[in-house]
Every structure is written in C-alpha cells, then in structure tokens.
N, C-alpha and C. Protein backbone atom coordinates (compact mmCIF):
# COMPACT_ATOMS: atom_id res chain seq x y z
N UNK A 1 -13.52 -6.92 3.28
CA UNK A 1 -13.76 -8.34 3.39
C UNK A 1 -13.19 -8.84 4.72
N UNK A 2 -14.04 -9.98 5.52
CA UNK A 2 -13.42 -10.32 6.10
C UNK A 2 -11.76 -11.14 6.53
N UNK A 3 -11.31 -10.86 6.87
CA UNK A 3 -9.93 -10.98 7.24
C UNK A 3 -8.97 -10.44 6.02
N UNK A 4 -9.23 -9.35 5.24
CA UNK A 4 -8.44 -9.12 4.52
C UNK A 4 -8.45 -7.41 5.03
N UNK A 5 -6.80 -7.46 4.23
CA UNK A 5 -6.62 -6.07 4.65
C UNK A 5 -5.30 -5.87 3.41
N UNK A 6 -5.55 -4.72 3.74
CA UNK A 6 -4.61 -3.50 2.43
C UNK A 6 -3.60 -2.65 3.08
N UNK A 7 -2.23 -2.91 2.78
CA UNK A 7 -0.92 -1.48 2.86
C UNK A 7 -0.97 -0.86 2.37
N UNK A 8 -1.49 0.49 2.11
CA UNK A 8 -0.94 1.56 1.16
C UNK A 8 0.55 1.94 1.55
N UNK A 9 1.10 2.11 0.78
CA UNK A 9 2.46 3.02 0.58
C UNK A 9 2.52 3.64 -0.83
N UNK A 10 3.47 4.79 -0.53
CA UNK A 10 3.04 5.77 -1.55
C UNK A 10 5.09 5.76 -1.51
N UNK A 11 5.55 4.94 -2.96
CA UNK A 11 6.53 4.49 -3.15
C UNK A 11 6.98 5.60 -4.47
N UNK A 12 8.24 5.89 -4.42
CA UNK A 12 8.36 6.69 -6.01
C UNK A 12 8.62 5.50 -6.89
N UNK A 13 8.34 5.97 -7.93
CA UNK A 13 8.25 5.38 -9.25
C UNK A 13 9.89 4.46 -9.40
N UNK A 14 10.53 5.49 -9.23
CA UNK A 14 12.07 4.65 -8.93
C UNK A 14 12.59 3.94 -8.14
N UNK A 15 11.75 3.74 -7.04
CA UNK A 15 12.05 2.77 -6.06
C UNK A 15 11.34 1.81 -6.09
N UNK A 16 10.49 2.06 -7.04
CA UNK A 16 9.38 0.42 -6.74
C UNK A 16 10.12 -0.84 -7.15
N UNK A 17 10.99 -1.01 -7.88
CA UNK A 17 12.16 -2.18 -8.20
C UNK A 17 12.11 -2.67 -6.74
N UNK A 18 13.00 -1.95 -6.38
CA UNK A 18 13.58 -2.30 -4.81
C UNK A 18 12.30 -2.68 -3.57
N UNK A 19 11.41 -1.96 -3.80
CA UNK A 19 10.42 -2.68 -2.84
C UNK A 19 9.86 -3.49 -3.30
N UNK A 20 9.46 -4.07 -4.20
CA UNK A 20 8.90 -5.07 -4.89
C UNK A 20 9.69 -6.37 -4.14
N UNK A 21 11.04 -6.39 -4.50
CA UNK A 21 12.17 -7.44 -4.05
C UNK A 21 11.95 -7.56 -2.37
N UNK A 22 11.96 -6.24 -1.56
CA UNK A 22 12.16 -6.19 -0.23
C UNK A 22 10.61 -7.28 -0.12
N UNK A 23 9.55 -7.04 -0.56
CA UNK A 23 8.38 -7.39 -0.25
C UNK A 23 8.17 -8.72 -0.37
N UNK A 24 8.58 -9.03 -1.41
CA UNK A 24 8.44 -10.52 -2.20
C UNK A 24 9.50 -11.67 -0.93
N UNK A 25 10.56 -11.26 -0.57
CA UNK A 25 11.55 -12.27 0.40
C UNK A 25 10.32 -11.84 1.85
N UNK A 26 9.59 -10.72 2.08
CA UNK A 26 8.93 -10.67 3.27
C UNK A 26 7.43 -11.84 3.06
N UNK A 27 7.22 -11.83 2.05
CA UNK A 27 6.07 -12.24 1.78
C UNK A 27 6.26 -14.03 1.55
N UNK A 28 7.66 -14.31 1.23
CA UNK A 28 8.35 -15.92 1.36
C UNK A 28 8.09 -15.90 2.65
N UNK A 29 8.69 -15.46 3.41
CA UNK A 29 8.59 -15.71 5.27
C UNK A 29 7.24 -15.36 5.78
N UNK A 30 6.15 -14.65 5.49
CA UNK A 30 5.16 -14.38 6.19
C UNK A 30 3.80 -15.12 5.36
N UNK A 31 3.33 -16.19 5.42
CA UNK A 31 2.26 -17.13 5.00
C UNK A 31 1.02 -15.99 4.77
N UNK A 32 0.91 -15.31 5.49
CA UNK A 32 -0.66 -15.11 5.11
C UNK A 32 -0.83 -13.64 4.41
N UNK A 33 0.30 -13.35 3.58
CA UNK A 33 0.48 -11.81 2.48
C UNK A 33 0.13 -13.61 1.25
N UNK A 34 -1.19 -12.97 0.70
CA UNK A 34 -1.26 -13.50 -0.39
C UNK A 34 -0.96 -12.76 -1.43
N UNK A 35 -1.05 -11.73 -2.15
CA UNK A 35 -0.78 -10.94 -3.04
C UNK A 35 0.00 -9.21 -3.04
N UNK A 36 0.84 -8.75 -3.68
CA UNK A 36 1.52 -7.80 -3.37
C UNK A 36 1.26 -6.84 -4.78
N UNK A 37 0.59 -5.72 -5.19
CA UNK A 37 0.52 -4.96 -6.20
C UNK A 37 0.61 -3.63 -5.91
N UNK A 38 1.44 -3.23 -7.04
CA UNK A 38 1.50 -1.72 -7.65
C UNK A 38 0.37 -1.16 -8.11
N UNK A 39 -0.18 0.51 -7.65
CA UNK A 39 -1.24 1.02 -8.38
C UNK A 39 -0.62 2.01 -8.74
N UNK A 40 -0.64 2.63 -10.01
CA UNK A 40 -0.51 4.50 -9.51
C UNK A 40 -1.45 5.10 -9.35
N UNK A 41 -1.07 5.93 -8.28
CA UNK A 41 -1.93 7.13 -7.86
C UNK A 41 -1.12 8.37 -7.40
N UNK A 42 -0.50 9.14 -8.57
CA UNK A 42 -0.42 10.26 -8.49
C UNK A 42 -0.92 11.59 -7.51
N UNK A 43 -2.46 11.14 -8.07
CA UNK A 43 -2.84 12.56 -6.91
C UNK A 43 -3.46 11.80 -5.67
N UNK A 44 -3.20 10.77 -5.15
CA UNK A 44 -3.39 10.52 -3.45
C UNK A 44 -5.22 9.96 -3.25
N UNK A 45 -5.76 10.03 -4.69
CA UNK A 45 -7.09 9.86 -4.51
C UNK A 45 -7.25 8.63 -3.59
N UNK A 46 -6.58 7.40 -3.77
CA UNK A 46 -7.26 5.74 -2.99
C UNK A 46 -7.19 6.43 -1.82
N UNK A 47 -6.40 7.39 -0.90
CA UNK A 47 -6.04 8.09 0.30
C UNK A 47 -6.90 9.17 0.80
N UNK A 48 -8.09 9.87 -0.10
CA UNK A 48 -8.31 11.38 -0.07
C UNK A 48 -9.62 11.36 0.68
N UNK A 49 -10.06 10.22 1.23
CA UNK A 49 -11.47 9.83 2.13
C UNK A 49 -10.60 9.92 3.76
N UNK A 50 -9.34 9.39 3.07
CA UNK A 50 -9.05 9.64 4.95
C UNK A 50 -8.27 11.20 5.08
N UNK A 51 -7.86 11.66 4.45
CA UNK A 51 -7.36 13.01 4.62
C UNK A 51 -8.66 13.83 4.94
N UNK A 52 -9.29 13.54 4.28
CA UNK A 52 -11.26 14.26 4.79
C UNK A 52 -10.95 14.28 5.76
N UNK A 53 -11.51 13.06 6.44
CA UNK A 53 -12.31 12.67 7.37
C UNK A 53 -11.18 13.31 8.63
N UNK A 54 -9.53 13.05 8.60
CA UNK A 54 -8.71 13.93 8.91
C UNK A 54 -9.08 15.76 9.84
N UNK A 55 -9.55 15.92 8.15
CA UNK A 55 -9.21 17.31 8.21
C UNK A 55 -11.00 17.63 9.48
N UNK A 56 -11.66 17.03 9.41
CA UNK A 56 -13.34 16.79 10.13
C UNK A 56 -12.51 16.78 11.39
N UNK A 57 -12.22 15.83 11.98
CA UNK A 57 -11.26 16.07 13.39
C UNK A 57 -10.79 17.12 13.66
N UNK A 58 -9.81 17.28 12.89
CA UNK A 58 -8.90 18.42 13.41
C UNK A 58 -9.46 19.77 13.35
C-alpha cells in the first residue's frame, strides 16, 4: 500500500515483553508508527520469498 510499510524482526518468544515496551515509548515519540504486532513464524515463511530471491543472486 501506498505509504505503508512493515518491520520484520524475528524476536524470541521471551523477549517479546521487552520489545513490545521498547516499541510502544518509540511509537509515543514517532507519529506516523500507527500499529505495532506480534506474528509467529517459526519457520521464517513471511521471510522465505526474500531468502529465494537471495539465494537467485548469489
């Protein structure tokens, strides 16, 4: 979509507390992070189109 965009980070399960918090005081100071969510993805699939396309380069 236009003007939207997505962070992946690939957070352990035990740390997501702590980034959640780090994110949420970043996201008070920075106006235009409208929404901040957790997915799991275990095996890297939302990621596995760019590891392809990766491995096509190299």
């Amino acid at each position: 979509m236009t003007g939207y965009r997505d962070i992946l980070l690939y957070i352990q399960t035990e740390d997501q507390k702590k980034a959640i918090e780090i994110l949420e005081r970043y996201k008070e100071k920075q106006s235009p992070i409208e929404s901040i969510s957790f997915e799991s993805d275990p095996q890297w699939e939302a990621v596995s189109s760019f590891y392809e396309a990766s491995k096509l380069k190299n």
